[in-house]
C-alpha atoms as a PDB file:
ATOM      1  CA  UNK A   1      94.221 140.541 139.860  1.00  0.00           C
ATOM      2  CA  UNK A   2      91.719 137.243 140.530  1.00  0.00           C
ATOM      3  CA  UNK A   3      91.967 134.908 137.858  1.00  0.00           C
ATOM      4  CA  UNK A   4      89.719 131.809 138.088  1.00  0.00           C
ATOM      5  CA  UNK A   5      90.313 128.796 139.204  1.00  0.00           C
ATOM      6  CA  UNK A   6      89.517 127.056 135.841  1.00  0.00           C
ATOM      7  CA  UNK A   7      91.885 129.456 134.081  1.00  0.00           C
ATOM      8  CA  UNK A   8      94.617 128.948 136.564  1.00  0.00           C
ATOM      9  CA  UNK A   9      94.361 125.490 135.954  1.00  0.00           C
ATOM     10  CA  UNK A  10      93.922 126.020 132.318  1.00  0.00           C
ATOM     11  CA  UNK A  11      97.453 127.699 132.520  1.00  0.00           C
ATOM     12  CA  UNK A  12      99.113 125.385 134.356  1.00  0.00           C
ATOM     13  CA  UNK A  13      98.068 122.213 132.191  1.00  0.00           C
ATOM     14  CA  UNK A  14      99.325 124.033 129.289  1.00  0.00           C
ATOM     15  CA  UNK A  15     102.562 125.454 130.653  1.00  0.00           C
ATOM     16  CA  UNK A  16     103.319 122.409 132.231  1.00  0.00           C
ATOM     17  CA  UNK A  17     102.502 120.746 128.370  1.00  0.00           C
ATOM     18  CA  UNK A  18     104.944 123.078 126.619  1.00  0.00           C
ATOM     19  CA  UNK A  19     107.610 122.937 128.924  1.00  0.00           C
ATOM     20  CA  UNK A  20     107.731 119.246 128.198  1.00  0.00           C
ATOM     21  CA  UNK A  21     107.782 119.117 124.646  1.00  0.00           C
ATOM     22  CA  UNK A  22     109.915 121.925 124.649  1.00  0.00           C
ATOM     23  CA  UNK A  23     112.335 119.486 126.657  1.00  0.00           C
ATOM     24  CA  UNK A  24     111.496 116.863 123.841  1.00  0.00           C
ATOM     25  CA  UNK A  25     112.264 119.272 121.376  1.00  0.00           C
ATOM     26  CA  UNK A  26     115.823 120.082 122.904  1.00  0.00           C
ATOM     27  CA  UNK A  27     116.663 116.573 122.999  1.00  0.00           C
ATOM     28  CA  UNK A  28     115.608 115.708 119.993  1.00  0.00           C
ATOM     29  CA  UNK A  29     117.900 118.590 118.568  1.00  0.00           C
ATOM     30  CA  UNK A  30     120.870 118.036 120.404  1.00  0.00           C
ATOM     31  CA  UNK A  31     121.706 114.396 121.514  1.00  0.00           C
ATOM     32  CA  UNK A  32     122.106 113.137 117.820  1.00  0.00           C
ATOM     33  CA  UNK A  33     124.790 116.028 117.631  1.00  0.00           C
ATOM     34  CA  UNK A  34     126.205 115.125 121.031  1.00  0.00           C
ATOM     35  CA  UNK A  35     126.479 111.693 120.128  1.00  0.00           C
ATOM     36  CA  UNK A  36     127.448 111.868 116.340  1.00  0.00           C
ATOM     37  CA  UNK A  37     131.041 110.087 116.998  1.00  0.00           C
ATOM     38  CA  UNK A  38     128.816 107.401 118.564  1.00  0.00           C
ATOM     39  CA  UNK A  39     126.277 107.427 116.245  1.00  0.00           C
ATOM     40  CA  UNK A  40     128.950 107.859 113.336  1.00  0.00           C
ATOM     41  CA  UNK A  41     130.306 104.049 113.725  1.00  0.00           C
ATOM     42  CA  UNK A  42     126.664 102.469 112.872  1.00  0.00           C
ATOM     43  CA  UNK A  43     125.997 102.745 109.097  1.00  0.00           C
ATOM     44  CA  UNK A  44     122.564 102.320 106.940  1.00  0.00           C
ATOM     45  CA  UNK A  45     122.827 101.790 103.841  1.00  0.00           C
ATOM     46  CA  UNK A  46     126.064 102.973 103.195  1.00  0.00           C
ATOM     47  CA  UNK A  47     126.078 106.279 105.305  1.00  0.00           C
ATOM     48  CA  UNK A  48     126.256 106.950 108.760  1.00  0.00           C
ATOM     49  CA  UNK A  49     123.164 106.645 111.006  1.00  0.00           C
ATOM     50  CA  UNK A  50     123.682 110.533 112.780  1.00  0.00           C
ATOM     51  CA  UNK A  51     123.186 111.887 108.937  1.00  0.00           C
ATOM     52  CA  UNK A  52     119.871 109.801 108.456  1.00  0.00           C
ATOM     53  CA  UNK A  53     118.650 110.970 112.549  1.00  0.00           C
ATOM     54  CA  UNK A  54     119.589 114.614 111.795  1.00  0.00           C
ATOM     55  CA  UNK A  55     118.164 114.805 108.114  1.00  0.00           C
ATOM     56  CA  UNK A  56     114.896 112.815 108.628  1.00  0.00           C
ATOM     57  CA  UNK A  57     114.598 111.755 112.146  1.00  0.00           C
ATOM     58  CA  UNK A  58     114.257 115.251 113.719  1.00  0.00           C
ATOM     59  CA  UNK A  59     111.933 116.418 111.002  1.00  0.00           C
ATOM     60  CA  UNK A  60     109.454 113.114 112.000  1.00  0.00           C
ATOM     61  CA  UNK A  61     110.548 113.786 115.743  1.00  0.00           C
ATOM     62  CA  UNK A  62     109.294 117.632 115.039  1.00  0.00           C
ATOM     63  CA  UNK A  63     105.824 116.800 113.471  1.00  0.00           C
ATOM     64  CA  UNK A  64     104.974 114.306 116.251  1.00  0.00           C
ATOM     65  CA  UNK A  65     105.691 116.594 118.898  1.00  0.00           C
ATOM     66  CA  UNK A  66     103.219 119.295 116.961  1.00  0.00           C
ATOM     67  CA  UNK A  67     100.999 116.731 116.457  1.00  0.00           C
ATOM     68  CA  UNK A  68     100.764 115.824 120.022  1.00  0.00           C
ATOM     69  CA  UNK A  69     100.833 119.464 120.892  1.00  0.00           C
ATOM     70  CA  UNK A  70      97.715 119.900 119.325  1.00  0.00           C
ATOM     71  CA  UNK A  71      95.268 116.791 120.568  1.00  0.00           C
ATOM     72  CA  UNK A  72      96.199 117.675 123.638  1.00  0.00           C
ATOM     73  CA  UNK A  73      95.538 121.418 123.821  1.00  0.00           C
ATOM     74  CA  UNK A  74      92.483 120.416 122.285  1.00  0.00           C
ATOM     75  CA  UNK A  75      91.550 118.198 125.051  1.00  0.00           C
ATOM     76  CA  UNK A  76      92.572 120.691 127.433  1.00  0.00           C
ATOM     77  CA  UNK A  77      90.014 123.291 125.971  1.00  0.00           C
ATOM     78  CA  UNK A  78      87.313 120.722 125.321  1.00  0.00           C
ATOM     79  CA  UNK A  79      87.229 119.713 129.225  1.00  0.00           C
ATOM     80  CA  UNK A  80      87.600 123.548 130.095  1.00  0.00           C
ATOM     81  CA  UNK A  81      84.708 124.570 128.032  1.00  0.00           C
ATOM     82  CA  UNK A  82      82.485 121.497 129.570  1.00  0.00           C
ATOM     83  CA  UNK A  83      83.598 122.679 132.785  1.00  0.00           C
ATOM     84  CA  UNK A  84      82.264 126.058 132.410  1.00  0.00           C
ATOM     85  CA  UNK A  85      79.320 124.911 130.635  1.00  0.00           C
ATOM     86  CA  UNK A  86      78.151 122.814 133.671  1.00  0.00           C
ATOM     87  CA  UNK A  87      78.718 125.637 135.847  1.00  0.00           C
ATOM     88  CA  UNK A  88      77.185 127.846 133.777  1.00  0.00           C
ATOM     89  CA  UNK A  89      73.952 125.216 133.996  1.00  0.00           C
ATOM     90  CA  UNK A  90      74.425 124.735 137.576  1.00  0.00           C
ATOM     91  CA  UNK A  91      74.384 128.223 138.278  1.00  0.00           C
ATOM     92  CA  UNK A  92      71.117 129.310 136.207  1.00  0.00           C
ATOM     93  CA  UNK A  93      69.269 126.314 137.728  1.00  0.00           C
ATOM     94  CA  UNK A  94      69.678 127.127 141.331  1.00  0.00           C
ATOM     95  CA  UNK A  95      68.830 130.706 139.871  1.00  0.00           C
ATOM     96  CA  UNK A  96      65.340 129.735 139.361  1.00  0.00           C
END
């Protein structure tokens, strides 16, 4: 099977994307638990910190990673559909 280069690279921008905020989403999950003794000893506003990073922390940590998720899979399509417009042009004027 001969996939394009474009599309391989395509691919590989996006794989290589999610496999880092996958990463971010791992440690964004576990470390707070990992560290809760740690974390327990530092208090705000009366309770300890782990309960305020696990109950509203990950959920912020969660949208941001989405949100950057999606600008930049956006800008990876964007460039890949200019690409293949300009070849597309390139390729009809030496056509004629």
């Amino acid at each position: 099977m001969n996939i394009p280069a474009d599309q391989q690279i395509f691919w590989k921008q996006k794989r290589n994307l999610t496999l880092a905020l996958l990463l971010a989403w791992a440690a964004v999950t576990f470390l707070p638990v990992v560290f809760a003794n740690q974390l327990d000893r530092i208090e705000l506003l009366g309770w300890p910190l782990s309960f305020y990073m696990e109950a509203q922390g990950t959920l912020i940590a969660y949208l941001i990673i989405i949100g950057i998720y999606a600008v930049r899979v956006r800008q990876i399509e964007r460039a890949r559909l200019a690409n293949a417009a300009a070849a597309s042009n390139n390729a009809s004027e030496q056509a004629s």
